[in-house]
C-alpha atoms as a PDB file:
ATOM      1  CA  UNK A   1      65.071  15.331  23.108  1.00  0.00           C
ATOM      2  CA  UNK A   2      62.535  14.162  20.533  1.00  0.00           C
ATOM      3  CA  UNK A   3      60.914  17.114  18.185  1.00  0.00           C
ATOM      4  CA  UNK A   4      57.710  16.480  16.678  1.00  0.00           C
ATOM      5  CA  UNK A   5      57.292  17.920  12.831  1.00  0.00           C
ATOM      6  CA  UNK A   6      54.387  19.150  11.757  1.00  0.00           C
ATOM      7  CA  UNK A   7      53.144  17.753   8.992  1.00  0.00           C
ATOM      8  CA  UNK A   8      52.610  20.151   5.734  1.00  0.00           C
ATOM      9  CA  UNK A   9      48.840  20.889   4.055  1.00  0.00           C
ATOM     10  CA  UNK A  10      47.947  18.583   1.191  1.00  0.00           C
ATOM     11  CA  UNK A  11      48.505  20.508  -2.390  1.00  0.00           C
ATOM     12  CA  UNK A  12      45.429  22.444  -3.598  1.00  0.00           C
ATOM     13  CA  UNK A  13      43.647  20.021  -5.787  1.00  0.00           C
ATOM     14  CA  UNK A  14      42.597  22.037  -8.208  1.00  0.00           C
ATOM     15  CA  UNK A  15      39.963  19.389  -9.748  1.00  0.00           C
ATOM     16  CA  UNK A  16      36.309  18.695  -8.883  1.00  0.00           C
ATOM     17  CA  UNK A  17      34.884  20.495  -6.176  1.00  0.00           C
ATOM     18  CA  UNK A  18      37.599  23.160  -6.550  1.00  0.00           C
ATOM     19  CA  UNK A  19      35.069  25.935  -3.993  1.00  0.00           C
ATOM     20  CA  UNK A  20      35.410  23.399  -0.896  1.00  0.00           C
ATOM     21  CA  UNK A  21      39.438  22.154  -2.178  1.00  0.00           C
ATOM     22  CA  UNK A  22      40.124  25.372  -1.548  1.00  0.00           C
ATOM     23  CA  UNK A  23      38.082  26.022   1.509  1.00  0.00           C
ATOM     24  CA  UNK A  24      39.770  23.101   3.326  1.00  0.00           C
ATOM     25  CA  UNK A  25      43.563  24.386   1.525  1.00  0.00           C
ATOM     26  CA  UNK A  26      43.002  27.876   2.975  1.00  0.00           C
ATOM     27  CA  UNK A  27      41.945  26.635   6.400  1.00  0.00           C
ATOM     28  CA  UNK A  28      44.718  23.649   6.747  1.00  0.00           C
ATOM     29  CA  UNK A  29      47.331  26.558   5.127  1.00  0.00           C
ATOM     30  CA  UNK A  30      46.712  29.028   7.852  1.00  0.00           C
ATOM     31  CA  UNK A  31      46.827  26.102  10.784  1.00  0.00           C
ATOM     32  CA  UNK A  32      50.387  25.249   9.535  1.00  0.00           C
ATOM     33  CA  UNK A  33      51.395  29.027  10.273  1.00  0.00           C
ATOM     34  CA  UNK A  34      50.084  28.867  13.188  1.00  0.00           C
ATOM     35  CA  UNK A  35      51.618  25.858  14.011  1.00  0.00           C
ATOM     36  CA  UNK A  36      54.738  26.669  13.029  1.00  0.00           C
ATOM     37  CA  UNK A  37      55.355  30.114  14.229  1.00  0.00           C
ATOM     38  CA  UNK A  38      55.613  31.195  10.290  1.00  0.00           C
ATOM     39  CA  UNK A  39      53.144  33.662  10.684  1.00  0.00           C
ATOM     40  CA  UNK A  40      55.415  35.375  13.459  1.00  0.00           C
ATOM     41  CA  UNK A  41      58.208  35.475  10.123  1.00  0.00           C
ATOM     42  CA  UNK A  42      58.296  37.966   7.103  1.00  0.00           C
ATOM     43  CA  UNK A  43      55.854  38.031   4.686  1.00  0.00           C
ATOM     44  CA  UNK A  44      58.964  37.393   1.881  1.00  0.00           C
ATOM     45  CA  UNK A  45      58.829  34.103   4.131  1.00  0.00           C
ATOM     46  CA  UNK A  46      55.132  33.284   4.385  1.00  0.00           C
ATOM     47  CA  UNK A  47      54.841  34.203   0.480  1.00  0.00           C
ATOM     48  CA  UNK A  48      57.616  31.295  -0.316  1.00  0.00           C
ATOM     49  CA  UNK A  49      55.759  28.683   2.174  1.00  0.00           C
ATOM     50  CA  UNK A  50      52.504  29.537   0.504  1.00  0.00           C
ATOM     51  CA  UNK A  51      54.032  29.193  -3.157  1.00  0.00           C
ATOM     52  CA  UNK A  52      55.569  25.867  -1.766  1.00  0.00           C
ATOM     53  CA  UNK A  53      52.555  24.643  -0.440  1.00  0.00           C
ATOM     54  CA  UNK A  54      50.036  25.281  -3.205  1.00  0.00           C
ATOM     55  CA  UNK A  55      50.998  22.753  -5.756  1.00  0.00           C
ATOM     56  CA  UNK A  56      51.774  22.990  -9.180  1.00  0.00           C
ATOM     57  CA  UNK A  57      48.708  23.416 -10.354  1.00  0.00           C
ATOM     58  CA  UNK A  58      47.852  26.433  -8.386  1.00  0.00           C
ATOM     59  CA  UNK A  59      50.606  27.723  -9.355  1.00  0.00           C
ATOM     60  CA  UNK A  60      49.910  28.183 -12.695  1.00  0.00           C
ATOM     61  CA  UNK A  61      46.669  29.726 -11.883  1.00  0.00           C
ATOM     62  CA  UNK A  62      48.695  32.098 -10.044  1.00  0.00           C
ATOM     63  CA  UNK A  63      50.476  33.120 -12.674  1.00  0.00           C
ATOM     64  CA  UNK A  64      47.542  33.498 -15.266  1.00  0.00           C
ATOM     65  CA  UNK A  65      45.989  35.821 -12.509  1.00  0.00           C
ATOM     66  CA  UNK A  66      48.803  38.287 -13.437  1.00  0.00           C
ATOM     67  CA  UNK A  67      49.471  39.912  -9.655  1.00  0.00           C
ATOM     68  CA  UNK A  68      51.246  43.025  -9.442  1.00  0.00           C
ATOM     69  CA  UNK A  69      54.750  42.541  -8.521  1.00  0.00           C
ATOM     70  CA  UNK A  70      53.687  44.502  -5.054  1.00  0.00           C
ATOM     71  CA  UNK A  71      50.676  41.903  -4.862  1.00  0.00           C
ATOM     72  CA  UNK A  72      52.894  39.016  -5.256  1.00  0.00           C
ATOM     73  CA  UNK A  73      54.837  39.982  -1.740  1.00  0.00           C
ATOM     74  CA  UNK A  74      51.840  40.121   0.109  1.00  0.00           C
ATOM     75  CA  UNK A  75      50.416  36.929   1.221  1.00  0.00           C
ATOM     76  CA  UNK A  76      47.103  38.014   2.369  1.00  0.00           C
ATOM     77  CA  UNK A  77      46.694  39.738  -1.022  1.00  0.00           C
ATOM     78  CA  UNK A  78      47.251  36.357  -2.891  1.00  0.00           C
ATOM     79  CA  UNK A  79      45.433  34.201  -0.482  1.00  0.00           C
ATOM     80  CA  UNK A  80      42.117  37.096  -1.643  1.00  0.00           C
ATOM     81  CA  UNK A  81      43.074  36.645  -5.263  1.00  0.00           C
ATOM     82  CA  UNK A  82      42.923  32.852  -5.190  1.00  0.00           C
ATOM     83  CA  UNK A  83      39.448  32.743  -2.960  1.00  0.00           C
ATOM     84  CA  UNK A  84      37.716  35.096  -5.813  1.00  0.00           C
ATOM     85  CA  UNK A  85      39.251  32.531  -8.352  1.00  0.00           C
ATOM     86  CA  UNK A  86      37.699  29.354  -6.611  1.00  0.00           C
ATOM     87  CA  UNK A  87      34.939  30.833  -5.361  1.00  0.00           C
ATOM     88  CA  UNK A  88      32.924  32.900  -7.622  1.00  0.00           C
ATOM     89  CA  UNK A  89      30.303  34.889  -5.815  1.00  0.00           C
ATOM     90  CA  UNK A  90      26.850  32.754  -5.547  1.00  0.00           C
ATOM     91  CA  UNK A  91      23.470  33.175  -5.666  1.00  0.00           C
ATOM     92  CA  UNK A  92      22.259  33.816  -2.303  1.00  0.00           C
ATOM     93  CA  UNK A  93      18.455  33.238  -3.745  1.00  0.00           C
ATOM     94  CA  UNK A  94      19.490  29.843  -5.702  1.00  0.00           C
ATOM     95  CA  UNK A  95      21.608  28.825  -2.364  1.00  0.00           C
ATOM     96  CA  UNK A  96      18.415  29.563  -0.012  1.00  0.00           C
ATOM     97  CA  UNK A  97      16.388  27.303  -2.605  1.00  0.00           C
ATOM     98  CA  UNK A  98      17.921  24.577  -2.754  1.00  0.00           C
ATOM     99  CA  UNK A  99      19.022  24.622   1.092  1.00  0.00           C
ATOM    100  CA  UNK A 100      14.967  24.976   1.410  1.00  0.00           C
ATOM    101  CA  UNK A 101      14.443  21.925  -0.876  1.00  0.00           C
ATOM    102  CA  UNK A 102      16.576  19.315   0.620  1.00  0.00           C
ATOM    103  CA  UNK A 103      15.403  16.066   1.926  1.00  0.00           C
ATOM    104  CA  UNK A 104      17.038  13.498   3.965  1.00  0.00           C
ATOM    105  CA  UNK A 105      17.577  10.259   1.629  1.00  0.00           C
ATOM    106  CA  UNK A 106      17.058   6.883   1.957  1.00  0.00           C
ATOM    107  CA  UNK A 107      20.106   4.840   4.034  1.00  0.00           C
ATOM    108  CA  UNK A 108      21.541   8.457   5.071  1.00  0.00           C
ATOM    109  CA  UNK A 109      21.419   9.216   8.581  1.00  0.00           C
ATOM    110  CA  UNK A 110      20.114  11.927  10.942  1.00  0.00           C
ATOM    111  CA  UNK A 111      23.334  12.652  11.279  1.00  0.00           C
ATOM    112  CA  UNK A 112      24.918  12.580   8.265  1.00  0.00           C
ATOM    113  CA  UNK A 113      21.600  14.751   6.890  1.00  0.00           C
ATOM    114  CA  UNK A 114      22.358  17.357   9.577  1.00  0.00           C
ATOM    115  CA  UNK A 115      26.102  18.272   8.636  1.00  0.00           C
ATOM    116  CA  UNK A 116      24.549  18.069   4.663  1.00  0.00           C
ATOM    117  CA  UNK A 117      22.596  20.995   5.822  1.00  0.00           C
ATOM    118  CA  UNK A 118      25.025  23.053   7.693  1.00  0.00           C
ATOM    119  CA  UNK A 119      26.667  22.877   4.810  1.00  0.00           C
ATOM    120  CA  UNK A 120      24.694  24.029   2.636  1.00  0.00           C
ATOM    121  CA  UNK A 121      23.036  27.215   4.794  1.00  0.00           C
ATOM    122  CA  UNK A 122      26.839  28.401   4.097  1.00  0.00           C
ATOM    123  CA  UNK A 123      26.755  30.176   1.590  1.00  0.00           C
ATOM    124  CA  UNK A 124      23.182  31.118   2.420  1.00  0.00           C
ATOM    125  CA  UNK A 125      24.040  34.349   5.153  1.00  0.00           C
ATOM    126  CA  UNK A 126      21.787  33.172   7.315  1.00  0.00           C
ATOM    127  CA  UNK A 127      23.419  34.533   9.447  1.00  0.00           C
ATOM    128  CA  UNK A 128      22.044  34.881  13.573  1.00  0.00           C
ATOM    129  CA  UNK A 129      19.219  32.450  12.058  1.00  0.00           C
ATOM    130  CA  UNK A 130      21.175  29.794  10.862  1.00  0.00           C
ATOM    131  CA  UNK A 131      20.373  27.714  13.528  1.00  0.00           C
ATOM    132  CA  UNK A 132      16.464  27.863  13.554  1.00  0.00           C
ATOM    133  CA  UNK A 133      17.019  27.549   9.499  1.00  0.00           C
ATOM    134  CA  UNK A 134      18.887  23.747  10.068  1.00  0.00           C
ATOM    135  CA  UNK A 135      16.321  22.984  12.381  1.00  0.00           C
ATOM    136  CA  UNK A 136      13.627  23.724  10.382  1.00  0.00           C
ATOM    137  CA  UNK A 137      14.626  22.238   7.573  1.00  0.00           C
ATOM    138  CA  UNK A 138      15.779  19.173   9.511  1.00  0.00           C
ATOM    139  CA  UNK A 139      12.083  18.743  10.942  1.00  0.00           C
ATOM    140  CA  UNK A 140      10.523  19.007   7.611  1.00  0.00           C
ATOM    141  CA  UNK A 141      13.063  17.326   5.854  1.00  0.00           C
ATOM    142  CA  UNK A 142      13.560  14.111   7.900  1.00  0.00           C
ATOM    143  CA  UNK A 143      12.215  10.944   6.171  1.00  0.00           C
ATOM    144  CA  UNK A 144      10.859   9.712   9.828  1.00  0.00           C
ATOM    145  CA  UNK A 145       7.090  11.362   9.374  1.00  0.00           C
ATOM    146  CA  UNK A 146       6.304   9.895  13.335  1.00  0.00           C
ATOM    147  CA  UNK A 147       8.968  11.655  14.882  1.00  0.00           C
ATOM    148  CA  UNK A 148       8.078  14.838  12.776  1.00  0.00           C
ATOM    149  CA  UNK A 149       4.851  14.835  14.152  1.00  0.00           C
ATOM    150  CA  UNK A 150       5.889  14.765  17.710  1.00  0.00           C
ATOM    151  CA  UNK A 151       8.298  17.468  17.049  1.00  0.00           C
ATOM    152  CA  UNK A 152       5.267  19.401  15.604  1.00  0.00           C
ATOM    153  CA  UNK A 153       4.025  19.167  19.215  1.00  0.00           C
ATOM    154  CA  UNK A 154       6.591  20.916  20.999  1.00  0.00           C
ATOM    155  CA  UNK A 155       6.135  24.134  22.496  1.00  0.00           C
ATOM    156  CA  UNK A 156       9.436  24.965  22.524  1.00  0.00           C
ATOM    157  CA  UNK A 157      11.682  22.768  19.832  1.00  0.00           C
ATOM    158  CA  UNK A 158      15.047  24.164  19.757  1.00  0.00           C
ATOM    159  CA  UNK A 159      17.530  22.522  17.322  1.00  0.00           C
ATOM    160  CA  UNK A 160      19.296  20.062  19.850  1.00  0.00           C
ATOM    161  CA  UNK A 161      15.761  18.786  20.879  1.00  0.00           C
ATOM    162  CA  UNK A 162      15.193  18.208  17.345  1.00  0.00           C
ATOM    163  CA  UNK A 163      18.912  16.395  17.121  1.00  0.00           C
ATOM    164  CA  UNK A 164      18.088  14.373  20.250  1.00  0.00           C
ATOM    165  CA  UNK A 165      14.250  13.093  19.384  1.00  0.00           C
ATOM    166  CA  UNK A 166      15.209  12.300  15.868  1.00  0.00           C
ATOM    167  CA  UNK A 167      18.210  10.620  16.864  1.00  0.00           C
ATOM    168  CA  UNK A 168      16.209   8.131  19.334  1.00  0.00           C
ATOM    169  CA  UNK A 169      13.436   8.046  16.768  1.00  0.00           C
ATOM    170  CA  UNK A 170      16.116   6.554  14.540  1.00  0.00           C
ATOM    171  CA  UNK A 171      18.072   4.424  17.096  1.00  0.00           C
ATOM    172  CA  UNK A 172      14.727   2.821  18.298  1.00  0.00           C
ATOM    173  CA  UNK A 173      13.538   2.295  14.820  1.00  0.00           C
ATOM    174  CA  UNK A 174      16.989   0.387  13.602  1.00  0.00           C
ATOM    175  CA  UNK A 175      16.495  -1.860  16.939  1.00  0.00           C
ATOM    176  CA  UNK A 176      12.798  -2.734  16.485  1.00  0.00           C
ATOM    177  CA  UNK A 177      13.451  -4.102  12.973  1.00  0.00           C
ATOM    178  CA  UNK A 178      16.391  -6.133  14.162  1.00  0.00           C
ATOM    179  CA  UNK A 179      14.047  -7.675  15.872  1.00  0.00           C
ATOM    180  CA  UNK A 180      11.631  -8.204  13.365  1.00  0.00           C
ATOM    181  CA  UNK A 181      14.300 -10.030  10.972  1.00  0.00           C
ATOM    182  CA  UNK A 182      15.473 -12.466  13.897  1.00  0.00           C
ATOM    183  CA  UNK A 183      11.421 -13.250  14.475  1.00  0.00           C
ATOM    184  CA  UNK A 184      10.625 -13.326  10.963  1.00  0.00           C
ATOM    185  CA  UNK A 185      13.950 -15.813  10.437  1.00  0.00           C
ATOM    186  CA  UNK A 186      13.219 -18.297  13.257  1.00  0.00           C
ATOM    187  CA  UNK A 187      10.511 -19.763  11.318  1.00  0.00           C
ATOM    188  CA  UNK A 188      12.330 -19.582   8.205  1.00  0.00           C
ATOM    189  CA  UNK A 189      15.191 -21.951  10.516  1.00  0.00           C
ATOM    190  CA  UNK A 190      12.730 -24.041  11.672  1.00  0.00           C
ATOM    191  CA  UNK A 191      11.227 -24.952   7.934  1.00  0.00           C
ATOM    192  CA  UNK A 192      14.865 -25.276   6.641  1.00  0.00           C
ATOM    193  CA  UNK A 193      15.459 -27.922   9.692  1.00  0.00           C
ATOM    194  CA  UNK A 194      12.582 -29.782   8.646  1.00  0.00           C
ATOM    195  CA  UNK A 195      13.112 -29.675   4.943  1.00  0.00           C
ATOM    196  CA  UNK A 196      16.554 -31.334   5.997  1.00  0.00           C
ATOM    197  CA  UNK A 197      15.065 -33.904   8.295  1.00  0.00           C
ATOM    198  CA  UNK A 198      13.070 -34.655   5.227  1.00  0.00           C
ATOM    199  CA  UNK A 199      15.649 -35.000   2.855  1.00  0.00           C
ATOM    200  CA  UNK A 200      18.042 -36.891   5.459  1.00  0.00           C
ATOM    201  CA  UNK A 201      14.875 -39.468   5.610  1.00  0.00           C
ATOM    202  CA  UNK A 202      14.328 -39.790   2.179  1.00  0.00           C
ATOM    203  CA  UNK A 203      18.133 -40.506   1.213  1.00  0.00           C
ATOM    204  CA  UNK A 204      18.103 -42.868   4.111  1.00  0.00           C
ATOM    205  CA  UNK A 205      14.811 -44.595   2.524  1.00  0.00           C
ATOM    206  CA  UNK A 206      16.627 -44.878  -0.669  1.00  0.00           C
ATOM    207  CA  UNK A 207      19.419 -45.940   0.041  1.00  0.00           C
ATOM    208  CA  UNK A 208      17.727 -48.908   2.447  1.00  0.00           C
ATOM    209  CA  UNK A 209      15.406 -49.866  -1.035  1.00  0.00           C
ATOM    210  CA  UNK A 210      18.847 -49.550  -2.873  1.00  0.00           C
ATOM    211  CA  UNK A 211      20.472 -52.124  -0.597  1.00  0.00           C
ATOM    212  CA  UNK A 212      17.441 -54.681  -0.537  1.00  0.00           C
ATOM    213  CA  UNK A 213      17.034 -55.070  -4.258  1.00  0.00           C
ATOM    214  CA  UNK A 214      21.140 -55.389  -4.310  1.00  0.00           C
ATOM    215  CA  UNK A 215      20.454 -57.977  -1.774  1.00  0.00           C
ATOM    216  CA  UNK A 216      16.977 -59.657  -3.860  1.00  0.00           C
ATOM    217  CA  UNK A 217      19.022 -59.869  -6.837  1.00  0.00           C
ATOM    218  CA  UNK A 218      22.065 -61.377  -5.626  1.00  0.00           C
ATOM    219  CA  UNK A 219      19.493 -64.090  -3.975  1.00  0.00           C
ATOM    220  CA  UNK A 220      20.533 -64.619  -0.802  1.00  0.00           C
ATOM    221  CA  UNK A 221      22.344 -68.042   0.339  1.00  0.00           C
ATOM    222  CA  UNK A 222      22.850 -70.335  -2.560  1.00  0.00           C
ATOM    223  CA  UNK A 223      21.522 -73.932  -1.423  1.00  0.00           C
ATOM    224  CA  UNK A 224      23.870 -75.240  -4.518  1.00  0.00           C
ATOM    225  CA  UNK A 225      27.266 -73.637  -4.057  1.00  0.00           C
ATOM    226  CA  UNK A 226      26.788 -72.102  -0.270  1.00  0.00           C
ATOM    227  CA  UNK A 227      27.718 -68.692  -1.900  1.00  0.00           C
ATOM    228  CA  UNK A 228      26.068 -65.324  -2.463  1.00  0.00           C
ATOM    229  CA  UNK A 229      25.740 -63.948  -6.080  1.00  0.00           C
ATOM    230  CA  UNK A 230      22.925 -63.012  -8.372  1.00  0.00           C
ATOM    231  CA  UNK A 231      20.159 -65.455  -9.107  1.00  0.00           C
ATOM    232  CA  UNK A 232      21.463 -66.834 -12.468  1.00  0.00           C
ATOM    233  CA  UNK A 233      22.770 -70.096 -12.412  1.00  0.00           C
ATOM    234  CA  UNK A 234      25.855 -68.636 -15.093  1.00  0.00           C
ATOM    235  CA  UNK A 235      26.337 -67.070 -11.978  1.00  0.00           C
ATOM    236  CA  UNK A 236      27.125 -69.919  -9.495  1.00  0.00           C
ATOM    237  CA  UNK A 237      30.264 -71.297  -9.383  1.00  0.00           C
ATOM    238  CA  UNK A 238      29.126 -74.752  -8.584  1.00  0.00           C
ATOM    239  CA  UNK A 239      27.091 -74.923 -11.881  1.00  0.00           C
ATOM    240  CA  UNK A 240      29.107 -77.455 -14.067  1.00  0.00           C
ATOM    241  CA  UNK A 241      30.442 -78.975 -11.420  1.00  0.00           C
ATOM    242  CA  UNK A 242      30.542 -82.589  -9.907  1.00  0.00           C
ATOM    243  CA  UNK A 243      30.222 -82.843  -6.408  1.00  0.00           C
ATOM    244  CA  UNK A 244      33.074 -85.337  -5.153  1.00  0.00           C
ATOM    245  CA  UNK A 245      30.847 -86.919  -2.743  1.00  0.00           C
ATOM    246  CA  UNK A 246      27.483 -88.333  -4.622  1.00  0.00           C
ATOM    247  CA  UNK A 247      28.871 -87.668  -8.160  1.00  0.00           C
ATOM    248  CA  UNK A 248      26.254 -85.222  -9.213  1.00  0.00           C
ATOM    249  CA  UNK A 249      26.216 -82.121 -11.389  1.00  0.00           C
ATOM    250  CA  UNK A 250      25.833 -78.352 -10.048  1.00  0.00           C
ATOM    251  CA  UNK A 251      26.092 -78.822  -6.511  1.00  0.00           C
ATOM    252  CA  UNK A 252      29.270 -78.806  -3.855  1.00  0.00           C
ATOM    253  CA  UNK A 253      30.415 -81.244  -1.918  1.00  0.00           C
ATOM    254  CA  UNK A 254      29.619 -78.853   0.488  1.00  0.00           C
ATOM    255  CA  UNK A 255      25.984 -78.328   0.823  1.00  0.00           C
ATOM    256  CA  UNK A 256      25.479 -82.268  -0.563  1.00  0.00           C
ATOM    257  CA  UNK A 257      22.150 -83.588   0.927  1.00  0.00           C
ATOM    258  CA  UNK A 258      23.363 -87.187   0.569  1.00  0.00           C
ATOM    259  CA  UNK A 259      24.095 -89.076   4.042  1.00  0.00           C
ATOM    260  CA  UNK A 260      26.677 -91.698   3.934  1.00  0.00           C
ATOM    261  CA  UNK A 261      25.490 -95.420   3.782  1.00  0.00           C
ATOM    262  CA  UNK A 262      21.903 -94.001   2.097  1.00  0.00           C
ATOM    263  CA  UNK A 263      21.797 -94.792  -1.512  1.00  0.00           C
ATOM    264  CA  UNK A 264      19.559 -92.540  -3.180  1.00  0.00           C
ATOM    265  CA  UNK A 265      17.859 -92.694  -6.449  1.00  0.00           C
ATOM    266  CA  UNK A 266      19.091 -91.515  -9.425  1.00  0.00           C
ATOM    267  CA  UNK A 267      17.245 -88.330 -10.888  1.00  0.00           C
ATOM    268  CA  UNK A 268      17.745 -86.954 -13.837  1.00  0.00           C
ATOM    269  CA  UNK A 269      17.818 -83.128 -13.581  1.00  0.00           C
ATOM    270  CA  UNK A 270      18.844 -80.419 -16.733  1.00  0.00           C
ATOM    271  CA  UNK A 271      20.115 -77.164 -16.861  1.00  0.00           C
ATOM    272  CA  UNK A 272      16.473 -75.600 -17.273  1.00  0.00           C
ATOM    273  CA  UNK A 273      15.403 -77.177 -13.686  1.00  0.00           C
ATOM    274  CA  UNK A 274      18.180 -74.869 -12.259  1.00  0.00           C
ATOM    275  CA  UNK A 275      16.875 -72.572  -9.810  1.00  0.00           C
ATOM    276  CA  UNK A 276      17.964 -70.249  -7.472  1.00  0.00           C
ATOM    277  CA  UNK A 277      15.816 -68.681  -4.139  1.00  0.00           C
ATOM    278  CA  UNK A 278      15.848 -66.552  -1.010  1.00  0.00           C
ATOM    279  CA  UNK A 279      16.260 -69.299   1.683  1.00  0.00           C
ATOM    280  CA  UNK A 280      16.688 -69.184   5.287  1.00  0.00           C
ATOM    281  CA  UNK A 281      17.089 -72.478   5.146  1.00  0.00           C
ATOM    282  CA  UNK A 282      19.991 -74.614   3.419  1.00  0.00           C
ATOM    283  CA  UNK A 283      18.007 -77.599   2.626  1.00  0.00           C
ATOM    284  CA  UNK A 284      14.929 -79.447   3.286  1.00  0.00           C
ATOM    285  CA  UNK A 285      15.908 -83.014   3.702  1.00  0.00           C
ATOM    286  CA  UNK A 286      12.681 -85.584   3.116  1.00  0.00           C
ATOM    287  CA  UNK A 287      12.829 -88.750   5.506  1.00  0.00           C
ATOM    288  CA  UNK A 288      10.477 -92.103   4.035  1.00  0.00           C
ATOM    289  CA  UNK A 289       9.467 -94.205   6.708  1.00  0.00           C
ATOM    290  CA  UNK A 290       9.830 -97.585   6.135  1.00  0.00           C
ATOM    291  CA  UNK A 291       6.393 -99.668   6.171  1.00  0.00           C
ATOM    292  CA  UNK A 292       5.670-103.002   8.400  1.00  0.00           C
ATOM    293  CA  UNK A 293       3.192-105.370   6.959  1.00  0.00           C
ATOM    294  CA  UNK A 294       2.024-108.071   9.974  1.00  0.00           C
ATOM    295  CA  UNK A 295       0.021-110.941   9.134  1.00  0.00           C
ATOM    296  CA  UNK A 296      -3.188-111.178  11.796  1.00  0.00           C
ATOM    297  CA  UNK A 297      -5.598-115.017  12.225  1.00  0.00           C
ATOM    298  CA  UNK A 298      -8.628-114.886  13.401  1.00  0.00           C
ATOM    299  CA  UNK A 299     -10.315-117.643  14.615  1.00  0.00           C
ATOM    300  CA  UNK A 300     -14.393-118.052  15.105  1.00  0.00           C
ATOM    301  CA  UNK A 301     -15.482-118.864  18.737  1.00  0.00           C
ATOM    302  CA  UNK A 302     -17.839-121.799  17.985  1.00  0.00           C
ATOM    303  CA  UNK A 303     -14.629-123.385  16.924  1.00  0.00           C
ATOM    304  CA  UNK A 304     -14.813-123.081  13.316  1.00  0.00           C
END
C-alpha cells in the first residue's frame, strides 16, 4: 500500500520581511503537527521537530535569546519567545495611518488591491470592523473614480457589493479598450497596406525604367552583325570584318543587302560613318527603276 509523506515547512528565513517569514513559518510549523499526529507526541518530541525545522539561522537566534533550561522543553514557550523576537509590538496609530492612506496603483488590480488591504488592517485590531474598514478604504481608494461614484449611491454597500461592482467596473473597462486598440489599428493596417502597394509599384516602375535603358543602350538589333550589344561600333563583332559575300568591311555575310547577279556601286564608307540604331526593321533595301525613252513622229494633216 502506497503512503503519502508529508512534506516538511520551509526553514525560517530569517532575512527581509522577517514579521511575515515568520508568520507563514509559525502557521506552516503547526499544519505539519497537525498533519503528522506530532502534536498527539511529547513535548521532548515536538521541541526536537521544531529545533529541526527552524533552520540554522533561527537557531542561533534561539540561542542568543538565552531560554531557561525549563523554557527550552516547552514548545509553546519557544514558539512565544521567537514571535516577540520577529515581531516587535507595532504602532496601532502608525498601522491605522497608513492602512487609511493606501491607494490602489496603477497596473494593480481590484483584486490584488483588496488582499494589500486585508493585509494591512492586521495589525490594525480592527477588530468586528475590519470588514466595513477594507471596504471603505477599497471605495475611496480604487483608482476607477466612475465606479466610486456609483458605489457612493448605494443605500446599502456592503463589502462584497463593493468587490462585485468594482470587479465588473474593471472587467468592462479592460474589454472596451481592447476594442479601442483593434479599431484604432485597422486603419493603421490599412495605411501600412497601401504604403506597401506603393512601394511594390514604385520598385516595379524602377526596375521596368532599369530594364529599358539596359535595353536603349545595348541598341536593339544590329542591322551590321544581326547581334545585340551596346551602340558602339568597338562593340560589334562584325566591325573589321569582310563580309564573304560582296567583299565589304563591317558587315556579315549575314545581314548583306547585296542580291546575287546585281552589281552594285562601290561606296566608300569610314569608320566615323559607323552607326548603330533601334530598328524594327533589318534593312531598307532601295529598288531604281529602270527608264524607257520611245521616240514619237508626228506628222501635219495638210500633208506637210
Amino acid at each position: 500500500m502506497a503512503t503519502y509523506q508529508i512534506p516538511a515547512p520551509e526553514p525560517m528565513n530569517c532575512n527581509g520581511d522577517v514579521a511575515n517569514n515568520w508568520k507563514s513559518f509559525h502557521e506552516a510549523y503547526e499544519d505539519y503537527l497537525i498533519a503528522t499526529g506530532l502534536d498527539q507526541k511529547d513535548k521532548k518530541v515536538q521541541v526536537a521537530t521544531l529545533k529541526s525545522l527552524m533552520g540554522t539561522e533561527c537557531k542561533k537566534i534561539l540561542k542568543r535569546l538565552q531560554l531557561s533550561e525549563a523554557d527550552m522543553k516547552d514548545p509553546a514557550i519557544i514558539l512565544a519567545k521567537l514571535q516577540d523576537h520577529f515581531v516587535p509590538v507595532r504602532n496601532i496609530l502608525y498601522e491605522r495611518y497608513i492602512f487609511h492612506n493606501t491607494e490602489q496603483q496603477v497596473h494593480e488590480t481590484i483584486d490584488q488591491f483588496l488582499i494589500k488591504l486585508r493585509q494591512l488592517a492586521e495589525p490594525c485590531n480592527f477588530g468586528t470592523l475590519e470588514d466595513e474598514m477594507v471596504r471603505d478604504r477599497l471605495v475611496l481608494g480604487c483608482r476607477d473614480s466612475a465606479a466610486r461614484t456609483r458605489l457612493f449611491r448605494e443605500k446599502d454597500c456592503t463589502l462584497k457589493k463593493a468587490i462585485e461592482s468594482l470587479r465588473i467596473s474593471e472587467t468592462t473597462s479592460e474589454q472596451l479598450k481592447k476594442i479601442e486598440r483593434e479599431d484604432n489599428q485597422e486603419p493603421v493596417n490599412y495605411a501600412q497596406r497601401q504604403d506597401a502597394k506603393k512601394q511594390n509599384v514604385s520598385k516595379s516602375v524602377d526596375r521596368q525604367r532599369k530594364e529599358s535603358g539596359n535595353q536603349l543602350k545595348q541598341g536593339g538589333k544590329c542591322k551590321y552583325c544581326g547581334g545585340a550589344h551596346e551602340r558602339d561600333k568597338h562593340k560589334c563583332p562584325a566591325f573589321g570584318k569582310s563580309c564573304r559575300k560582296c567583299g565589304k568591311a563591317n558587315h556579315f555575310q549575314s545581314v548583306c543587302m547585296q542580291k546575287q547577279g546585281v552589281n552594285l556601286m562601290n561606296e566608300e564608307s569610314s569608320d566615323d560613318e559607323y552607326a548603330f540604331y533601334v530598328e524594327t526593321v533589318d534593312a531598307i533595301r532601295h529598288v531604281e527603276r529602270k527608264r524607257y525613252f520611245v521616240s514619237l513622229s508626228f506628222w501635219d494633216k495638210d500633208g506637210g
